[in-house]
Protein backbone atom coordinates (compact mmCIF):
# COMPACT_ATOMS: atom_id res chain seq x y z
CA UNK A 1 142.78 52.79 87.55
CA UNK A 2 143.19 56.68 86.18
CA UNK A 3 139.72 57.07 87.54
CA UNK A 4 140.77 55.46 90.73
CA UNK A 5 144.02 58.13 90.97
CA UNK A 6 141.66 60.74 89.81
CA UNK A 7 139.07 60.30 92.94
CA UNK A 8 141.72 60.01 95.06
CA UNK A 9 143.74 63.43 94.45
CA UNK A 10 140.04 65.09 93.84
CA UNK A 11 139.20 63.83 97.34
CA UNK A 12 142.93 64.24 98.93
CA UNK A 13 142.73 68.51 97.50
CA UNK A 14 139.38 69.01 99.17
CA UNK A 15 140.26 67.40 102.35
CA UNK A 16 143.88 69.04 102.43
CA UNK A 17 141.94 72.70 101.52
CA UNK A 18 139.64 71.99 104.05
CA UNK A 19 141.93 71.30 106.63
CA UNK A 20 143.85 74.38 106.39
CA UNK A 21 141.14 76.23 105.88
CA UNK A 22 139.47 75.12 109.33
CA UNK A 23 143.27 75.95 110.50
CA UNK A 24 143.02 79.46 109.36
CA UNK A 25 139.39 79.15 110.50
CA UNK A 26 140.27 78.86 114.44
CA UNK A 27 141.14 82.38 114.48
CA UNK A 28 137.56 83.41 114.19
CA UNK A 29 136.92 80.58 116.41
CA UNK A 30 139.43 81.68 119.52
CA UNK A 31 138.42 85.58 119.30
CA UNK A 32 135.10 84.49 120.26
CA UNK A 33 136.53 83.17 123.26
CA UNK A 34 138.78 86.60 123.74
CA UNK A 35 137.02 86.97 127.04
CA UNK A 36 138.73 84.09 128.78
CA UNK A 37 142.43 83.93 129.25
CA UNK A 38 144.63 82.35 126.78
CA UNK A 39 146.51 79.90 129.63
CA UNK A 40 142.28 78.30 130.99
CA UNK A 41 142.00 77.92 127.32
CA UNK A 42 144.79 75.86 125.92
CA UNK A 43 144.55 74.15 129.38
CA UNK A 44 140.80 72.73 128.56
CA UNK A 45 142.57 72.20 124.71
CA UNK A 46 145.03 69.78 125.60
CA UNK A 47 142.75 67.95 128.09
CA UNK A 48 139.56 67.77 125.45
CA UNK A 49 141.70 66.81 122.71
CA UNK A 50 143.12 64.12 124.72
CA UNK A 51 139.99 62.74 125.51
CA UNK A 52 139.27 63.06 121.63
CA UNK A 53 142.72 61.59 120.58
CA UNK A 54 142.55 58.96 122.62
CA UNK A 55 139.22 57.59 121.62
CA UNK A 56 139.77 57.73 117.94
CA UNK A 57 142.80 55.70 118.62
CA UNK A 58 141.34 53.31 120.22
CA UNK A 59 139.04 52.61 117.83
CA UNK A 60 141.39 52.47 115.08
CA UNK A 61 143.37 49.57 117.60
CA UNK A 62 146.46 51.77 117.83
CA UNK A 63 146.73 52.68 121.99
CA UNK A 64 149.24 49.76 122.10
CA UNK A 65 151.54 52.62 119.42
CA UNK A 66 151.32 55.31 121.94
CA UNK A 67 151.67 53.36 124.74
CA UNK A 68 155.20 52.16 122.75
CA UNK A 69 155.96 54.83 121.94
CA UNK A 70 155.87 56.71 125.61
CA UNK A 71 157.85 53.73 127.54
CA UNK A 72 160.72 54.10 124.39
CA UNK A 73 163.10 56.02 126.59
CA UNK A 74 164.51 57.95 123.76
CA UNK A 75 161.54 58.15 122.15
CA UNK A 76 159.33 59.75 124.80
CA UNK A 77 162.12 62.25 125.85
CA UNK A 78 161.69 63.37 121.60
CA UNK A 79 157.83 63.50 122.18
CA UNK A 80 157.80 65.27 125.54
CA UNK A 81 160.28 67.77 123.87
CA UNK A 82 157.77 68.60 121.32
CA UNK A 83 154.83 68.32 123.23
CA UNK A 84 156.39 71.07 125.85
CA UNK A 85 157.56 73.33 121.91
CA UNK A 86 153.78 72.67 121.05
CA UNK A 87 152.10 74.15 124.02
CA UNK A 88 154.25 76.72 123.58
CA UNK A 89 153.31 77.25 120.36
CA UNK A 90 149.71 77.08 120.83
CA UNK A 91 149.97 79.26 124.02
CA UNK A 92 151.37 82.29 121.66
CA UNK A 93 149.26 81.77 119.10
CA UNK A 94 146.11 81.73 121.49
CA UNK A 95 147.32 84.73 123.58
CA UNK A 96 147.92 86.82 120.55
CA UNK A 97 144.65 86.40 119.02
CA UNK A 98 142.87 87.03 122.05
CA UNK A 99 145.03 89.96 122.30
CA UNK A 100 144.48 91.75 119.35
CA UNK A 101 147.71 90.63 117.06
CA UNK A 102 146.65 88.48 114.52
CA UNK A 103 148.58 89.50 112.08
CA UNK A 104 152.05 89.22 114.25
CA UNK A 105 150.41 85.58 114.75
CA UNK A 106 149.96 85.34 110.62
CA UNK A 107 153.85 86.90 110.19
CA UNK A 108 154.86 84.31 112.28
CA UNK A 109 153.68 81.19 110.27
CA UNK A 110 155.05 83.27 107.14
CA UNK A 111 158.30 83.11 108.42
CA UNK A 112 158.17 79.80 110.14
CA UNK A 113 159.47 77.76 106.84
CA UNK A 114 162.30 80.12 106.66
CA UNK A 115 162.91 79.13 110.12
CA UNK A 116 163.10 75.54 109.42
CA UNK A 117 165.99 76.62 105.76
CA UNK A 118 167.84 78.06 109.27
CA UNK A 119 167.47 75.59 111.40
CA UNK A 120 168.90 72.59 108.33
CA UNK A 121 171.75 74.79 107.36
CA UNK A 122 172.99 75.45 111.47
CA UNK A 123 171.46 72.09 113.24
CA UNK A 124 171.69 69.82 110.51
CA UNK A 125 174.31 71.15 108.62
CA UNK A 126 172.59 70.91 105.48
CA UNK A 127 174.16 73.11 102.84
CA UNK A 128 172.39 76.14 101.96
CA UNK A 129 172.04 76.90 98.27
CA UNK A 130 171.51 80.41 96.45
CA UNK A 131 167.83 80.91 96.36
CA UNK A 132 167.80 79.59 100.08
CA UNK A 133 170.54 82.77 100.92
CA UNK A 134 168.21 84.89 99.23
CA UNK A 135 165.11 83.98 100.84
CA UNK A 136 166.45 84.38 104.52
CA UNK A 137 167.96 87.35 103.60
CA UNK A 138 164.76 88.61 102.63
CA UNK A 139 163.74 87.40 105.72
CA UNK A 140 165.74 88.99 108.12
CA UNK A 141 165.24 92.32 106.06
CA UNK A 142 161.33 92.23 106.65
CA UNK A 143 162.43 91.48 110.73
CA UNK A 144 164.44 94.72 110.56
CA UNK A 145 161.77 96.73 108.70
CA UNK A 146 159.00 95.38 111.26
CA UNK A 147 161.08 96.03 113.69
CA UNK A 148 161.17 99.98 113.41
CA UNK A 149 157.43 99.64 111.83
CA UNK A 150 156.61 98.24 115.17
CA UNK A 151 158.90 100.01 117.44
CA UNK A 152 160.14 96.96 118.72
CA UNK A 153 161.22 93.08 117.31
CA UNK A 154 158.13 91.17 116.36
CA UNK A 155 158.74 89.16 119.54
CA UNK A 156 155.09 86.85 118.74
CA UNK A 157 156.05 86.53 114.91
CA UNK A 158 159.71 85.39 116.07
CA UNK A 159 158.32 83.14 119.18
CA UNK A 160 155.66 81.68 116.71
CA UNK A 161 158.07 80.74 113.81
CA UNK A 162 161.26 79.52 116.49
CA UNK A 163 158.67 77.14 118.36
CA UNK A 164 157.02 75.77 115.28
CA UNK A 165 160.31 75.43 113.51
CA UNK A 166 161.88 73.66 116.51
CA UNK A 167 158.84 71.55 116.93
CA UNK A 168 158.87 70.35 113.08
CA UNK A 169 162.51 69.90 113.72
CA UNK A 170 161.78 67.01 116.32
CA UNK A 171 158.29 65.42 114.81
CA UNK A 172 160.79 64.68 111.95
CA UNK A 173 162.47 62.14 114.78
CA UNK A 174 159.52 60.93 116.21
CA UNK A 175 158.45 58.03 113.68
CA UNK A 176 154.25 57.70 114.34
CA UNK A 177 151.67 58.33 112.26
CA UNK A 178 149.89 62.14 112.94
CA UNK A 179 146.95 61.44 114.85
CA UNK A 180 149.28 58.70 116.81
CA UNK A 181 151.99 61.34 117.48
CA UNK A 182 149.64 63.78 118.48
CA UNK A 183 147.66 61.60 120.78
CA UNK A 184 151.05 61.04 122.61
CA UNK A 185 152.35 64.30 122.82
CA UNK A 186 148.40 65.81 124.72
CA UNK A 187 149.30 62.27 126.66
CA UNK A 188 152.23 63.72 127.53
CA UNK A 189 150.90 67.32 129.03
CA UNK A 190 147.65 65.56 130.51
CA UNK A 191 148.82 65.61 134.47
CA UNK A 192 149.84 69.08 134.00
CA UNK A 193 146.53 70.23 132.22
CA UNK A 194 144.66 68.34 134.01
CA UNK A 195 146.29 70.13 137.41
CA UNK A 196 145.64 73.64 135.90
CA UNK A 197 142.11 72.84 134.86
CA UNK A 198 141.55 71.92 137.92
CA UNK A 199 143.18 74.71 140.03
CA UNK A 200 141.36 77.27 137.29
CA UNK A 201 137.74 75.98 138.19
CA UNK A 202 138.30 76.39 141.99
CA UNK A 203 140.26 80.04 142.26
CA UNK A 204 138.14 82.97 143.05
CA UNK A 205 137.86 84.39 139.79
CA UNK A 206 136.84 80.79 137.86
CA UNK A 207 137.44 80.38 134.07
CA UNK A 208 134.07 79.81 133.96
CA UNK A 209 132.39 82.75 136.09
CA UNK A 210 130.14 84.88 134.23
CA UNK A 211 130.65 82.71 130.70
CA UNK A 212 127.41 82.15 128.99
CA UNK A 213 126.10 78.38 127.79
CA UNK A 214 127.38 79.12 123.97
CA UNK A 215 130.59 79.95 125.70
CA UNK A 216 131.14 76.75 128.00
CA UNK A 217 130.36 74.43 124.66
CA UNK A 218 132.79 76.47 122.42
CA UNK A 219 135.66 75.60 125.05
CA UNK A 220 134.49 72.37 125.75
CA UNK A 221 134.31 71.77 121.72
CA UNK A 222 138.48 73.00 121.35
CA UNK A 223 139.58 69.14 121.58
CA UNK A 224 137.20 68.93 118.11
CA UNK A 225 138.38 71.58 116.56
CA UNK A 226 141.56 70.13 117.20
CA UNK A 227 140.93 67.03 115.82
CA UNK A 228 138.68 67.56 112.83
CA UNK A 229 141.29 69.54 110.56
CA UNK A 230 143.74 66.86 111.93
CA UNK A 231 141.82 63.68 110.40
CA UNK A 232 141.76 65.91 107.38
CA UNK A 233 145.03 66.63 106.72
CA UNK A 234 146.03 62.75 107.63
CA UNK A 235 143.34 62.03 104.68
CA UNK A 236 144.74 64.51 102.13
CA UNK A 237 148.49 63.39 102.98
CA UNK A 238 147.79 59.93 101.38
CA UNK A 239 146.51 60.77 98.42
CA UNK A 240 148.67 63.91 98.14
CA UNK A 241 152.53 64.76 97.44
CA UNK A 242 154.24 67.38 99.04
CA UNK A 243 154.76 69.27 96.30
CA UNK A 244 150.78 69.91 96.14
CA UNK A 245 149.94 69.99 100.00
CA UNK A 246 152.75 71.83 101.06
CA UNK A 247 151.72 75.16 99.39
CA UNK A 248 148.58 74.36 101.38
CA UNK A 249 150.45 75.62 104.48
CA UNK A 250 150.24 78.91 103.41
CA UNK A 251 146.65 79.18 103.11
CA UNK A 252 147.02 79.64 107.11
CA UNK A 253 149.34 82.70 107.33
CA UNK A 254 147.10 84.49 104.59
CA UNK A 255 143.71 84.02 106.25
CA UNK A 256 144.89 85.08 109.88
CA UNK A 257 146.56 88.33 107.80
CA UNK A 258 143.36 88.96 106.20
CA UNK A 259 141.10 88.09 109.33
CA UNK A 260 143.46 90.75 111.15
CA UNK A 261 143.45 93.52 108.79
CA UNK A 262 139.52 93.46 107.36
CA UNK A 263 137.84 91.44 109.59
CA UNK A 264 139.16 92.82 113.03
CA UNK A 265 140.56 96.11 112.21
CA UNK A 266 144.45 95.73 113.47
CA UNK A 267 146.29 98.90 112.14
CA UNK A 268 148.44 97.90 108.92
CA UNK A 269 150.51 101.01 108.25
CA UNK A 270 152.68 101.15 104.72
CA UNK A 271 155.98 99.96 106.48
CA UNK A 272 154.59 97.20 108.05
CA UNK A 273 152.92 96.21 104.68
CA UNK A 274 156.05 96.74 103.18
CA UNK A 275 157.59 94.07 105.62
CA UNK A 276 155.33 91.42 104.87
CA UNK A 277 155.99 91.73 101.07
CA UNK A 278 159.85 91.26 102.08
CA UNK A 279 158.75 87.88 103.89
CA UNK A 280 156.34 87.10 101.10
CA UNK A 281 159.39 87.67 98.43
CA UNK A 282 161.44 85.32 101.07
CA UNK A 283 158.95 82.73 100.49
CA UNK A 284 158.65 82.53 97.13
CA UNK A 285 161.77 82.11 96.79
CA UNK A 286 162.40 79.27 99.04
CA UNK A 287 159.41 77.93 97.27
CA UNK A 288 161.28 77.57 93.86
CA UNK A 289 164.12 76.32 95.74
CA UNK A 290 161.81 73.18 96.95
CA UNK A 291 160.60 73.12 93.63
CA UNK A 292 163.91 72.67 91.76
CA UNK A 293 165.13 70.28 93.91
CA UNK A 294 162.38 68.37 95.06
CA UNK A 295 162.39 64.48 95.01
CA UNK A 296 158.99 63.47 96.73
CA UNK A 297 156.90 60.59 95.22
CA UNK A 298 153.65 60.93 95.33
CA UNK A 299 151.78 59.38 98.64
CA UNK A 300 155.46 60.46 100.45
CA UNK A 301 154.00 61.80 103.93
CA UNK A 302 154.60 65.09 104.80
CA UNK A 303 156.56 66.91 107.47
CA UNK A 304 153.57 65.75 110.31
CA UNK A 305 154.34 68.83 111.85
CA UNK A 306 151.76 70.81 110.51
CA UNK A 307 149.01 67.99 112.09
CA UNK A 308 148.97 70.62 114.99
CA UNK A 309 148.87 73.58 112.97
CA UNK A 310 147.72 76.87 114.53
CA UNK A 311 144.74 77.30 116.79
């Protein structure tokens, strides 16, 4: 049996590394693409993965969920909210990476879990207790120190961490299973992909025009890269409790930062450093907090937001 529990969390850590991991991967992934627009290329994402989605659910005999799910009145007014908060989301992401701020994208997911301490104590009313007031305040210190670092608010970072935030917000309503929730949500934005796909591949500048073979197979490959990390988290998030995989979150955040500042260059002056140590104190912080007063079981399934992490 101990052996048994043992395999399991050994095989639940290396999928739930490797899923963030390949989240923090996609970076890499979409600035290879930086040559088409961000708007073709979450188009052919949500239409791919669908295609993806939909077949894995079929073989695991679970359409019949989705298809539930959508004709639920309440329930598919919940998952078109978050599928509109997710392309959204994915739309910022994509357009700032392809844009050269990929560390405003990895400030972003840093402050999206103090979002989310925001959004409980004002939408949920949940009381907010001392190391939670000192995170945020933390927080909103680093957003005023960024902003005169910058020049400006970090408009991505905030954009980033309000949609994801919002979008956790109502997955925690939506009562499916990752993969199933998912599946509805690209279900959900098909027509309109599938109309911008369409109208992209017949204007007079096409997404494709000019794009090279290796180029046409990395779009056409998004719905996969969508999916694989996906399957992986789902894995690790039975065999895992929160209080292991959700540090795992933050393996995102600190690969974009480090992709952005040594990989691709993206000027990190002192102040804005100084910023991200403010969110980074913020964090830890709100990480103790969890930690004191955390009540997850082990096999407890996480906050299935983070199934469409990043990318």
């Amino acid at each position: 049996m101990n052996g048994n529990l043992q395999r399991d969390s050994r095989d639940g850590i290396a999928s739930g590394l490797g899923a963030y991991l390949l989240w923090g991967a996609l970076t890499a992934y979409w600035k290879l693409l930086d040559q088409f627009d961000a708007f073709d290329l979450i188009g052919w994402r949500i239409v791919t993965a669908m295609i993806l989605l939909l077949t894995l659910v079929a073989t695991q005999r679970r359409v019949r969920v989705v298809i539930g799910a959508l004709r639920d009145p309440k329930l598919v007014v919940r998952i078109a909210s978050a599928a509109v908060l997710l392309v959204v989301n994915w739309t910022l992401y994509v357009w700032a990476v392809v844009n050269e701020h990929v560390i405003e994208t990895a400030l972003g997911y840093f402050i999206a879990p103090l979002f989310t301490a925001m959004i409980g104590v004002f939408v949920l009313r949940e009381p907010l207790r001392l190391l939670q007031k000192v995170g945020l305040a933390f927080a909103l210190s680093s957003v005023i120190v960024l902003t005169v670092a910058y020049g400006r608010p970090p408009i991505i970072a905030l954009a980033i961490a309000a949609s994801w935030a919002f979008y956790g917000l109502l997955k925690k309503q939506v009562p499916l299973r990752p993969v199933d929730s998912l599946t509805a949500e690209t279900t959900v934005l098909m027509m309109p992909a599938l109309v911008f796909v369409g109208w992209s591949l017949t204007r007079a500048n096409p997404v494709f025009a000019g794009a090279s073979a290796l180029d046409v197979v990395l779009v056409l490959l998004t719905g996969l890269i969508t999916a694989v990390p996906l399957l992986l988290f789902a894995h690790a998030a039975l065999r895992l409790p929160l209080t292991v995989i959700g540090p795992m979150q933050y393996i995102v955040p600190i690969v974009n930062f480090l992709l952005g500042w040594l990989v691709y260059g993206e000027d990190m002056q002192p102040e804005r450093f100084a910023g991200f140590v403010l969110v980074w104190i913020g964090l830890a912080c709100t990480f103790v907090d969890t930690l004191r007063n955390s009540d997850v079981r082990r096999g407890a399934t996480p906050d299935d937001s983070a199934t469409a992490r990043v990318g």
